[in-house]
Protein backbone atom coordinates (compact mmCIF):
# COMPACT_ATOMS: atom_id res chain seq x y z
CA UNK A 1 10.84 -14.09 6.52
CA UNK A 2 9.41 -16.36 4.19
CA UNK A 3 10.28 -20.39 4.40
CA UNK A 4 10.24 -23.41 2.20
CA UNK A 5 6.65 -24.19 2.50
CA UNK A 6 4.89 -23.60 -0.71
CA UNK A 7 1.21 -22.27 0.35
CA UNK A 8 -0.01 -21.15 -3.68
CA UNK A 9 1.43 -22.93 -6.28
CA UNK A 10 0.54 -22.30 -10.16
CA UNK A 11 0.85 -24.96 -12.65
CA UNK A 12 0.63 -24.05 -16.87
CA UNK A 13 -2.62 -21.71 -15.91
CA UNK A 14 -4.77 -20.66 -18.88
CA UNK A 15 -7.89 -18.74 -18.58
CA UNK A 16 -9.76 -18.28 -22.91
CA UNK A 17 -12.96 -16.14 -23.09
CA UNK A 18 -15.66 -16.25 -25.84
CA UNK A 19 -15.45 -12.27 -26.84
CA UNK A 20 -18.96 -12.30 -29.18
CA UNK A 21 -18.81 -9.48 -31.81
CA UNK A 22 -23.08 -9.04 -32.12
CA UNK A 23 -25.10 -10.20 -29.15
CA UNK A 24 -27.17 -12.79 -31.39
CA UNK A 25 -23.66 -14.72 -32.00
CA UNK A 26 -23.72 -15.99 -28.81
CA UNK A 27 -27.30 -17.72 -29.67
CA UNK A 28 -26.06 -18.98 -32.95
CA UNK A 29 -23.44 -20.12 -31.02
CA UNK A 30 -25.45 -22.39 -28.46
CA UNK A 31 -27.61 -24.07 -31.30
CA UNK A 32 -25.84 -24.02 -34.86
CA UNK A 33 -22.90 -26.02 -34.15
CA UNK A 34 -25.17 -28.52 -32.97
CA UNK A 35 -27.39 -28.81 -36.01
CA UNK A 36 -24.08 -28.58 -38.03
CA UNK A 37 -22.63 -32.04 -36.30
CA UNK A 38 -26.06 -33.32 -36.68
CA UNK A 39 -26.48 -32.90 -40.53
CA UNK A 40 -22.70 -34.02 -40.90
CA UNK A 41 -21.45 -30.21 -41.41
CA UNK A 42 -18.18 -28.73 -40.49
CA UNK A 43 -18.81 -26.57 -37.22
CA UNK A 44 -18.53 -22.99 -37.50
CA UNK A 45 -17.51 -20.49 -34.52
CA UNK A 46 -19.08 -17.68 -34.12
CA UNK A 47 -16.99 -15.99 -31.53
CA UNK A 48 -13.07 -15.12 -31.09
CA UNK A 49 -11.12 -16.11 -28.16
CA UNK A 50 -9.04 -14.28 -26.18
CA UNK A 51 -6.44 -15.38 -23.87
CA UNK A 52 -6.42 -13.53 -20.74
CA UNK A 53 -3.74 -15.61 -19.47
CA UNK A 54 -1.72 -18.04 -21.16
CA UNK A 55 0.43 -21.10 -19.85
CA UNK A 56 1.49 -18.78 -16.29
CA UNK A 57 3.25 -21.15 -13.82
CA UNK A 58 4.99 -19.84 -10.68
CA UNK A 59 5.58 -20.49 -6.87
CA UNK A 60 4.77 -18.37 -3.41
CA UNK A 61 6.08 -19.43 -0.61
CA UNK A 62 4.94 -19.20 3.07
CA UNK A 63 5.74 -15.55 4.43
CA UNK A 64 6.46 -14.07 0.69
CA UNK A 65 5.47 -11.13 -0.40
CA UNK A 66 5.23 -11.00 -4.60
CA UNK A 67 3.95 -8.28 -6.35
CA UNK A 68 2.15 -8.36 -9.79
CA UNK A 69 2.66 -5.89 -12.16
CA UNK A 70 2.07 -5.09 -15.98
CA UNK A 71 -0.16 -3.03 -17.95
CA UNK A 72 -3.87 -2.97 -18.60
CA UNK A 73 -4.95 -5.94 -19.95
CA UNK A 74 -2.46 -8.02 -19.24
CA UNK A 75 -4.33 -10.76 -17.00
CA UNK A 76 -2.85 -9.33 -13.22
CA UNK A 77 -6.83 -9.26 -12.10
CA UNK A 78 -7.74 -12.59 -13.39
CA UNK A 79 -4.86 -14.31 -11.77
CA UNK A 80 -5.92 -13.38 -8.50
CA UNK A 81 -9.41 -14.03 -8.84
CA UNK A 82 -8.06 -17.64 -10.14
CA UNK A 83 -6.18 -17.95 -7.13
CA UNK A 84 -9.29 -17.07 -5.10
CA UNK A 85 -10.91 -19.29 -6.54
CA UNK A 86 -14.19 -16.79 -8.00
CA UNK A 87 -13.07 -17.86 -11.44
CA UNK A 88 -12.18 -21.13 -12.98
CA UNK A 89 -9.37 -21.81 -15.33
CA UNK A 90 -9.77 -23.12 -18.53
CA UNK A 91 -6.49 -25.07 -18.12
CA UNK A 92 -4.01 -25.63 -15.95
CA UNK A 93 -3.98 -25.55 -12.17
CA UNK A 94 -3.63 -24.00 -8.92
CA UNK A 95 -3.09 -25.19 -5.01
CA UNK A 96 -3.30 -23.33 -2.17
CA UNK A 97 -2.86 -23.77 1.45
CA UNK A 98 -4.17 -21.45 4.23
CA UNK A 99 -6.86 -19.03 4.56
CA UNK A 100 -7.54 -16.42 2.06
CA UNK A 101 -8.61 -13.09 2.75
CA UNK A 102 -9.13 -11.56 -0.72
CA UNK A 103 -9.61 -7.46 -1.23
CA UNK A 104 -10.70 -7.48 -5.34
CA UNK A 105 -13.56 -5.29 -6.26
CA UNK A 106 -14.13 -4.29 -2.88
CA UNK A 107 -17.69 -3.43 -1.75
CA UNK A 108 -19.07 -6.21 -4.28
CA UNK A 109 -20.00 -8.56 -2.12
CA UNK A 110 -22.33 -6.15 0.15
CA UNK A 111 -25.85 -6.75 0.00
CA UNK A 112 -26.91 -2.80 -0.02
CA UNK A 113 -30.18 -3.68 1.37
CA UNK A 114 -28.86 -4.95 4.37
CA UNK A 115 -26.87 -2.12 7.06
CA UNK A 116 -23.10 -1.97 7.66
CA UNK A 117 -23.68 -4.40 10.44
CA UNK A 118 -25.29 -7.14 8.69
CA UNK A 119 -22.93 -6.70 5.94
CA UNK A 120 -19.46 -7.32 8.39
CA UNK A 121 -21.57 -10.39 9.92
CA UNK A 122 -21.88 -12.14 6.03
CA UNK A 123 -18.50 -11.06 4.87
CA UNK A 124 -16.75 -12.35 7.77
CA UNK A 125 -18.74 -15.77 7.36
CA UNK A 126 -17.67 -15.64 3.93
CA UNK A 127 -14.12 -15.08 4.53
CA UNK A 128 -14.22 -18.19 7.50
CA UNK A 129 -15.08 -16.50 10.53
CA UNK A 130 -17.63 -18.02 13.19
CA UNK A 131 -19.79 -15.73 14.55
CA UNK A 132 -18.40 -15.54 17.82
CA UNK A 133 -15.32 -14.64 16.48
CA UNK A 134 -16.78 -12.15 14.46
CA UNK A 135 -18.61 -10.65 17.96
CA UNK A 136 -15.07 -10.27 19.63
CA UNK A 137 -13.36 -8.08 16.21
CA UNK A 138 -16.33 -6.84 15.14
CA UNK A 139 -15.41 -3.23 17.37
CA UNK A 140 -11.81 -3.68 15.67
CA UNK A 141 -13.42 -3.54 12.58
CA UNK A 142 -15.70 -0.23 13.21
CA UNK A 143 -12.98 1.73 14.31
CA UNK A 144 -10.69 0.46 11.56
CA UNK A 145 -13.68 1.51 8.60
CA UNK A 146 -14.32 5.00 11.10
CA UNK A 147 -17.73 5.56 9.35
CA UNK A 148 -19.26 6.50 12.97
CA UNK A 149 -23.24 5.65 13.19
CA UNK A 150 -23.51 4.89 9.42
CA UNK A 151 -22.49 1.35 10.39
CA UNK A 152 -26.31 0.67 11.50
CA UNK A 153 -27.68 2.54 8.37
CA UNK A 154 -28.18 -0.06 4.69
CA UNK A 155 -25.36 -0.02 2.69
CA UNK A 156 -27.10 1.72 -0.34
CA UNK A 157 -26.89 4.96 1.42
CA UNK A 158 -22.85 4.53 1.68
CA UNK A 159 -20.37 6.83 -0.84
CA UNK A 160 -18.13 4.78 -2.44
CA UNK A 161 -15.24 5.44 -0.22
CA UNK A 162 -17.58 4.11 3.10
CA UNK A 163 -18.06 1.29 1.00
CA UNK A 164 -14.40 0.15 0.67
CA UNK A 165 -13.10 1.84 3.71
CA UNK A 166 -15.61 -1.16 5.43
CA UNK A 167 -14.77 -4.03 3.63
CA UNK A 168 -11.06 -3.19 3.60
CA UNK A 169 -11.80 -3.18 7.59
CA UNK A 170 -13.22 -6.44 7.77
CA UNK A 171 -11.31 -8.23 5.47
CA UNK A 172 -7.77 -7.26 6.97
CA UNK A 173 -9.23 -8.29 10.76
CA UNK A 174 -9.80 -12.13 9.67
CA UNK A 175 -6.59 -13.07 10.62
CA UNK A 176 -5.22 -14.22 6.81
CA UNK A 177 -2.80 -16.75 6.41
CA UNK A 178 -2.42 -15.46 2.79
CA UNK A 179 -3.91 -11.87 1.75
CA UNK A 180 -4.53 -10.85 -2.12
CA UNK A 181 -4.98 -7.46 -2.97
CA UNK A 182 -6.16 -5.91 -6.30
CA UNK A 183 -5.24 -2.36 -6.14
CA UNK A 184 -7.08 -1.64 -3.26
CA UNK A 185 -3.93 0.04 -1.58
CA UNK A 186 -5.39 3.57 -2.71
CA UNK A 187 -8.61 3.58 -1.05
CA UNK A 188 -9.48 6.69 0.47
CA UNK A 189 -7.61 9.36 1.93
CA UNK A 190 -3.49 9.26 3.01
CA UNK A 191 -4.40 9.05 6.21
CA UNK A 192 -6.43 5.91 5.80
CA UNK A 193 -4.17 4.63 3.18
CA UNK A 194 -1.44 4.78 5.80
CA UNK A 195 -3.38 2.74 8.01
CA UNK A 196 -4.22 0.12 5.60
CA UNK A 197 -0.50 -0.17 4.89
CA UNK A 198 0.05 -0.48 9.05
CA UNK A 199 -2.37 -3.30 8.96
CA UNK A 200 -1.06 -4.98 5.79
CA UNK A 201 3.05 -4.66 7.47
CA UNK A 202 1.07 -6.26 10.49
CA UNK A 203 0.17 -9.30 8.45
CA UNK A 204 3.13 -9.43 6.93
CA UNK A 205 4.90 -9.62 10.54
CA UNK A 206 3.06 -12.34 12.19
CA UNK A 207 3.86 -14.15 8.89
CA UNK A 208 1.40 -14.52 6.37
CA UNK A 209 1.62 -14.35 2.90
CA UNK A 210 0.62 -12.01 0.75
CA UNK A 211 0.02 -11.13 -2.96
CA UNK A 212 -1.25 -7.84 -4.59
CA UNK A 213 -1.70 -6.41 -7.44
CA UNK A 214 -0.62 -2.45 -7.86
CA UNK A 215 0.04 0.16 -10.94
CA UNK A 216 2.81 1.98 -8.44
CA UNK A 217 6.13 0.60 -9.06
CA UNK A 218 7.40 2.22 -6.29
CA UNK A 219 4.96 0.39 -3.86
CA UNK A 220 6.01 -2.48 -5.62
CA UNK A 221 9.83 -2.06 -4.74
CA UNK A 222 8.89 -0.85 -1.13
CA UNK A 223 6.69 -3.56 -0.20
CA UNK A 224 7.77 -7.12 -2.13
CA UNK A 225 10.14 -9.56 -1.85
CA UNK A 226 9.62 -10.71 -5.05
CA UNK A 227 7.44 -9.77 -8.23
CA UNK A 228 5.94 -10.94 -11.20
CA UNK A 229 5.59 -9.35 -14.60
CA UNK A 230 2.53 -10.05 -17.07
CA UNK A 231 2.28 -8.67 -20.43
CA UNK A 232 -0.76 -10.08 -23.08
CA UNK A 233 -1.16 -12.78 -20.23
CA UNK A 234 2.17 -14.22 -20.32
CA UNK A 235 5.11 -14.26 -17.29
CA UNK A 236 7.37 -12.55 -18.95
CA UNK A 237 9.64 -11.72 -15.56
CA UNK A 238 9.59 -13.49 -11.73
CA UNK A 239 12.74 -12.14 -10.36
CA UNK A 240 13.78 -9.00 -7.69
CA UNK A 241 11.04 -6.46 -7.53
CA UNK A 242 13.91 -3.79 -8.78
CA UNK A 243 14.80 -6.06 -11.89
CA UNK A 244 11.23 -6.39 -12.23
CA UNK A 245 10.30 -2.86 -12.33
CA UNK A 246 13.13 -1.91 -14.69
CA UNK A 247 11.92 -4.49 -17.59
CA UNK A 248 8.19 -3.14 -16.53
CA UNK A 249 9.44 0.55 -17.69
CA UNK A 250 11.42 -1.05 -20.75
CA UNK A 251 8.32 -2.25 -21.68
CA UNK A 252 5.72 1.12 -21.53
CA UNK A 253 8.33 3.58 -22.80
CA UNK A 254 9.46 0.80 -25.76
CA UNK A 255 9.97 3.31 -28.80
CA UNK A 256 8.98 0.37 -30.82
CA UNK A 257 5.69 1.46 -32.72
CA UNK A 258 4.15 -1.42 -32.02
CA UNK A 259 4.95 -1.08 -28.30
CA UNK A 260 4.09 2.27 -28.45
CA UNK A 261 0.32 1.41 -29.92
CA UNK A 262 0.08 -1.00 -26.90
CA UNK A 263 1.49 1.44 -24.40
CA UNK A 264 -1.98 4.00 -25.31
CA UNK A 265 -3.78 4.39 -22.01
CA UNK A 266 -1.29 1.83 -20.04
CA UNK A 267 -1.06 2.74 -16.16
CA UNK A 268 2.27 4.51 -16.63
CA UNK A 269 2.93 4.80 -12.67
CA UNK A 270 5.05 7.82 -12.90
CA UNK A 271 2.60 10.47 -14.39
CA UNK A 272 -0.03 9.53 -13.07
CA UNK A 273 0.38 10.71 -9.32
CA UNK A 274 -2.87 12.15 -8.39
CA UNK A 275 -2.23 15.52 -6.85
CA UNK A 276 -3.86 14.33 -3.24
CA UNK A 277 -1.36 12.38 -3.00
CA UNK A 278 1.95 14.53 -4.01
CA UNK A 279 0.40 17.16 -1.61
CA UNK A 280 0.79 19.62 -4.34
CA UNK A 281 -1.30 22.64 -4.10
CA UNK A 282 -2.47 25.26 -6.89
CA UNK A 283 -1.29 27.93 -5.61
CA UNK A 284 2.00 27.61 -2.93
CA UNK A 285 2.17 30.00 -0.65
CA UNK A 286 4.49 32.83 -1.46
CA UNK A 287 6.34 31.68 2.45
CA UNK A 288 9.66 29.26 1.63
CA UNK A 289 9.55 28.71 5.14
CA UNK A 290 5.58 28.29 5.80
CA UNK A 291 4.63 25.99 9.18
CA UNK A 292 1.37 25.58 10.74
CA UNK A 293 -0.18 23.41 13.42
CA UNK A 294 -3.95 21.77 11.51
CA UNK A 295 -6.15 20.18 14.11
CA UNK A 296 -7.34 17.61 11.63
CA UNK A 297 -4.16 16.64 10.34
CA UNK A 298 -3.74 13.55 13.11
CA UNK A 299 -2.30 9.77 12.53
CA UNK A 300 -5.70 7.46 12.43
CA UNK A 301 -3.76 4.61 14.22
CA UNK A 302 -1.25 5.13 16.20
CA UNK A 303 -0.07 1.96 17.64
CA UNK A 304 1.95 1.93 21.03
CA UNK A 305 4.33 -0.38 22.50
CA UNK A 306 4.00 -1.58 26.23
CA UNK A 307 6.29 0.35 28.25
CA UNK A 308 8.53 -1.22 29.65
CA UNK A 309 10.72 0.85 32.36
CA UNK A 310 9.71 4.59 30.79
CA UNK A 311 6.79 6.52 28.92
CA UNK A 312 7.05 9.06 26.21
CA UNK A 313 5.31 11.86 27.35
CA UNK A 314 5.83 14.42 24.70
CA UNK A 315 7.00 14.53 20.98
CA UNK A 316 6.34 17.27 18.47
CA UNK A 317 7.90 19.04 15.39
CA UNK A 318 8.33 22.32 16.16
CA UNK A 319 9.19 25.89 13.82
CA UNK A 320 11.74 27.94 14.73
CA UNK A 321 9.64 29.57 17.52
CA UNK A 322 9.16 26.73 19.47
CA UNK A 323 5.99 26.06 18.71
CA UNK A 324 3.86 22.45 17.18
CA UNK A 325 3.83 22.67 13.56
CA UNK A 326 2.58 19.52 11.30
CA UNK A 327 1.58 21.35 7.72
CA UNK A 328 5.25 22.77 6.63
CA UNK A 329 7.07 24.18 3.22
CA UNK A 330 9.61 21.41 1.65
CA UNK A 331 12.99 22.75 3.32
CA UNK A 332 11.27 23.42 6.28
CA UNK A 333 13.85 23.98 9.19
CA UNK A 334 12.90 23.51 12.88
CA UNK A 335 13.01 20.87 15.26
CA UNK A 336 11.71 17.32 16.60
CA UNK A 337 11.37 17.09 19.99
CA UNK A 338 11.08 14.02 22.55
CA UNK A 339 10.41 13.87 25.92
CA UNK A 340 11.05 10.60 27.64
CA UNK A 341 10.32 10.09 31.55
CA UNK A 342 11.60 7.02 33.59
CA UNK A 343 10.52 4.35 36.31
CA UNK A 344 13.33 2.92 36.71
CA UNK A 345 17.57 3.03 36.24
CA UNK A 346 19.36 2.55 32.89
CA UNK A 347 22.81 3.11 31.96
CA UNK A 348 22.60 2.90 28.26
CA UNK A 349 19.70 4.48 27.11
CA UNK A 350 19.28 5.67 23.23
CA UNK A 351 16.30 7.72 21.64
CA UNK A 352 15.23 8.15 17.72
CA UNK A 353 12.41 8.53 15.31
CA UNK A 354 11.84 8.28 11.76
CA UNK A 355 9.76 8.95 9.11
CA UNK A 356 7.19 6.98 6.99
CA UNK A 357 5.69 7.66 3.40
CA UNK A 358 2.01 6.63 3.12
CA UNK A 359 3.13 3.37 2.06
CA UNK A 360 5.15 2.57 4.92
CA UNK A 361 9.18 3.39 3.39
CA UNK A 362 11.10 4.49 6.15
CA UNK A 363 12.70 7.87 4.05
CA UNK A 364 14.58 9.51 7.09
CA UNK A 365 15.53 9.25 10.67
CA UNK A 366 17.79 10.24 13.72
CA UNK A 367 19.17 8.90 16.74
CA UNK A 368 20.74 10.44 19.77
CA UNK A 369 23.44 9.75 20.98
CA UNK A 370 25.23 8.85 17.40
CA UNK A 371 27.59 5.93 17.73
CA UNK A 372 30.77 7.79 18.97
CA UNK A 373 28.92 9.23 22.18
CA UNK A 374 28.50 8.29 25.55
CA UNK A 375 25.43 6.40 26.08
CA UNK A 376 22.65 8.10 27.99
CA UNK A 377 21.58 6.85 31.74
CA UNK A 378 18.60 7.74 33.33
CA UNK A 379 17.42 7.55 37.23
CA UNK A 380 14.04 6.61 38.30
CA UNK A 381 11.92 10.18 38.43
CA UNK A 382 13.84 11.57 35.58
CA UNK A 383 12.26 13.14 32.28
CA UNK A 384 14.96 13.64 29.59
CA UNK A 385 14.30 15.78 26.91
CA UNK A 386 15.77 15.26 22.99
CA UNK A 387 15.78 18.36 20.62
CA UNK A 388 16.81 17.17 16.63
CA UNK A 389 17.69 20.06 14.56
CA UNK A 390 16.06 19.09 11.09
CA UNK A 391 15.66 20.23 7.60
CA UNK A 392 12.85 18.80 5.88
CA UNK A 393 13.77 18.46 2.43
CA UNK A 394 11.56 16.09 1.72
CA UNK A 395 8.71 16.78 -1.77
CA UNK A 396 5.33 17.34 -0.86
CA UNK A 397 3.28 14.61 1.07
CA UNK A 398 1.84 13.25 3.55
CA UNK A 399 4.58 11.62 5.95
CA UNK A 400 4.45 9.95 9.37
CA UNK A 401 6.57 10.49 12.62
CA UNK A 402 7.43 6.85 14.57
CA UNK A 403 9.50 7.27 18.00
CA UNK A 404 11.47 5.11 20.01
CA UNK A 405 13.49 4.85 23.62
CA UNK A 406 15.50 1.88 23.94
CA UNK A 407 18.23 0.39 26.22
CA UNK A 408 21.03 -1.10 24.77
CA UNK A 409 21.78 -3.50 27.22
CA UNK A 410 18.18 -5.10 27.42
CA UNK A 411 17.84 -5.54 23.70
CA UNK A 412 14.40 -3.84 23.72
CA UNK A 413 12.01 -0.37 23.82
CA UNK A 414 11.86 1.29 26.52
CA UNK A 415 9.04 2.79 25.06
CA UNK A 416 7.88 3.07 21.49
CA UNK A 417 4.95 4.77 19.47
CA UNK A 418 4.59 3.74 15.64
CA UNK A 419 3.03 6.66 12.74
CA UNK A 420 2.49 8.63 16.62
CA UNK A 421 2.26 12.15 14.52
CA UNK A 422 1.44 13.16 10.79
CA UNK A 423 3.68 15.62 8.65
CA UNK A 424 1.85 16.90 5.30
CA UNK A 425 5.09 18.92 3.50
CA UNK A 426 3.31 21.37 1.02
CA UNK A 427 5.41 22.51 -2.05
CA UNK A 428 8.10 25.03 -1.80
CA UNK A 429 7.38 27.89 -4.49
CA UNK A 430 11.03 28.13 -5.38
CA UNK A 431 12.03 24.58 -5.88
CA UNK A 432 10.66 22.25 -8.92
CA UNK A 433 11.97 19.09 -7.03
CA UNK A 434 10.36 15.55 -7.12
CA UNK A 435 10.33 12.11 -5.94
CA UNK A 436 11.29 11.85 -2.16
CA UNK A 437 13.79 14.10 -1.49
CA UNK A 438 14.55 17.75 -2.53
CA UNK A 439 17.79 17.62 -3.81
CA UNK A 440 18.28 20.95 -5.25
CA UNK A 441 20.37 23.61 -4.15
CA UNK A 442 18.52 26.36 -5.09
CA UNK A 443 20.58 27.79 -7.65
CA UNK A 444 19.98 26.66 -12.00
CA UNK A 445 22.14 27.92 -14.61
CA UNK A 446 21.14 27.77 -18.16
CA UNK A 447 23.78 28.42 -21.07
CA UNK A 448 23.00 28.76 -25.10
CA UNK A 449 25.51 28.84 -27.38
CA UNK A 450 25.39 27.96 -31.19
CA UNK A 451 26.39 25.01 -33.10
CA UNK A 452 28.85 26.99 -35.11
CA UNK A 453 30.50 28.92 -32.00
């Protein structure tokens, strides 16, 4: 919940570069218009400018989260790096209050000489950590980044996605008062992607602010309270991220021909789903009903609740067979089952889970009992077992299983265990369905007729 505290405020910022159309303008640049004041000339320029933002002025406020949005070009990157301070404005100014973690081009700051170790130890002074604090995360951070014994190896051995997956680690485990983020919500795999976005609703919960960049509108509406749309490095929108988004897609589909020029090789957020993350596959298998149980197919964090009374001992989706399943069809229909045992009395006990996308939108759940039935009590010794029928018509993904055991009376969980199981849905052959949910029936007419009939 954000308050009234202003922690980043913008003030009429401009940034101008000196785009140089030969590489000898820039000399003729540093000693003509010299000579020409000196001899009493008129200076010539020998470069353009160009604006990469332009007279922006906006507030964030303590707890906010604001999204930035707009097409290439449009000055989203150099705002942040502004705000971070790794660039300087040519006018116009900025203030900000707190400390700022900053994930922009990550990796860059790595020194590849130096090993994985070394590198957490500089980064983490960099971002304002002592290095005794550093000492007592520094195990936080390796099994955030999971790169095993490469962490003692020199960076310049790392793949690309080591690289990030570590900086990523040690920048979200410095304890940010405000976080900026530059599309690095897509690192790696949708496992690890769902465990940045854990860590980043983390921040967000103990209250810090935060501010990122990202091409997916739908992350966009998911994640922010409030966003901001650029265009030719103006603020052309700071409203709702939903009103936001809407004047976004006015703007790349304009079927102005101007617009449309501009639009050329824009990040237009709804074809360009990369097909890791859809979970769409080549070749579906010819099964409508397909389940399987895939060893590797786990949730990287799992975080769990202190119990408090009772422990989850079991929870599983399960085929029609009865047996664990976590790689399914779309329209998959079997069953999610809970087990739940107790060390002491309650009278009103309820259970539930729910599922996550990657980015952390809650896109389904059920609760037992509903509303209109008696509440559940439980005796010390007892192990009560919950079996939700489900149909999974859900599009292909990647999704993630949270469950919970509560008493009403005491206000809290029993027991809870957050992204505790993963779910990849593969595509049903028979169904062309996209977006979240597969709301087809299964049945398409078609009907010509002529204009003349």
């Amino acid at each position: 919940m954000s308050s009234d505290e202003v922690v980043i405020r913008v003030e009429n910022l401009s940034k101008c570069y000196q785009v140089y159309e030969q590489p000898h303008d820039r000399l003729k640049q540093s000693v003509y218009p010299s000579l020409q004041r000196f001899v009493g000339r008129p200076t010539k320029q020998y470069f353009r400018e160009f604006w990469a933002l332009k007279n922006v002025s906006f507030e964030i406020r303590k707890g906010e989260t604001v999204g930035i949005i707009g097409r290439n070009g449009s000055g989203k990157s150099t705002l942040l790096q502004l705000i971070c301070g790794t660039l300087n404005p040519s006018s116009g100014g900025i203030s900000s209050h707190g400390r700022i973690a900053a994930l922009l081009e990550l990796g860059s700051g790595f020194n590849p000489e130096f090993t994985g170790r070394e590198n957490v130890y500089m980064n983490a002074a960099v971002l304002g950590l002592s290095r005794e604090e550093t000492d007592s995360r520094f195990d936080e951070i390796t099994a955030f980044a999971d790169i095993g014994d490469f962490i003692e190896q020199p960076v310049k051995t790392y793949s690309s996605g080591m690289m990030v997956r570590l900086a990523f680690a040690v920048a979200v485990h410095v304890d940010p008062q405000i976080l900026i983020v530059d599309e690095a919500l897509s690192v790696g795999d949708e496992l690890f992607q769902r465990k940045c976005f854990a860590r980043i609703e983390t921040i967000k919960h103990n209250g810090a602010t935060i501010l990122f960049v990202s091409h997916s509108a739908s992350t966009i509406i998911e994640l922010c309270d409030r966003a901001l749309l650029l265009d030719r490095g103006r603020l052309l929108q700071n409203d709702s991220p939903r009103a936001v988004v809407k004047q976004y897609h006015r703007l790349i589909f304009s079927k102005n021909t101007d617009e449309q020029n501009r639009v050329t090789g824009s990040e237009n957020s709804l074809s360009q789903i990369p097909a890791a993350t859809t979970g769409a596959t080549s070749a579906p298998l010819p099964e409508t009903d397909f389940s399987e149980y895939i060893e590797g197919l786990t949730a990287v964090s799992p975080l769990r609740y202190a119990s408090c009374g009772g422990k989850i001992i079991h929870h599983s989706l399960c085929n029609e067979n009865g047996n664990s399943v976590n790689l399914v069809t779309s329209g998959f229909t079997g069953a999610v089952r809970l087990s739940v045992e107790f060390d002491r009395a309650f009278q009103d006990v309820v259970f539930g889970f729910h599922l996550k996308s990657v980015s952390g939108l809650e896109v389904a759940g059920l609760s037992y009992p509903s509303p209109r039935d008696t509440l559940v009590f439980a005796d010390p010794g007892d192990v009560i077992d919950i079996i939700w029928g489900v149909n999974m018509m859900l599009t292909p993904g990647i999704y993630f299983l949270t469950f919970g055991v509560r008493s009403v009376s005491d206000g809290g969980f029993i027991d809870r265990i957050v992204d505790a199981a993963a779910i990849k849905i593969i595509a049903n052959p028979n169904s062309s369905a996209f977006g979240i949910f597969d709301i087809s029936k299964g049945s398409n007419t078609i009907a010509r007729r002529r204009v003349d009939d």
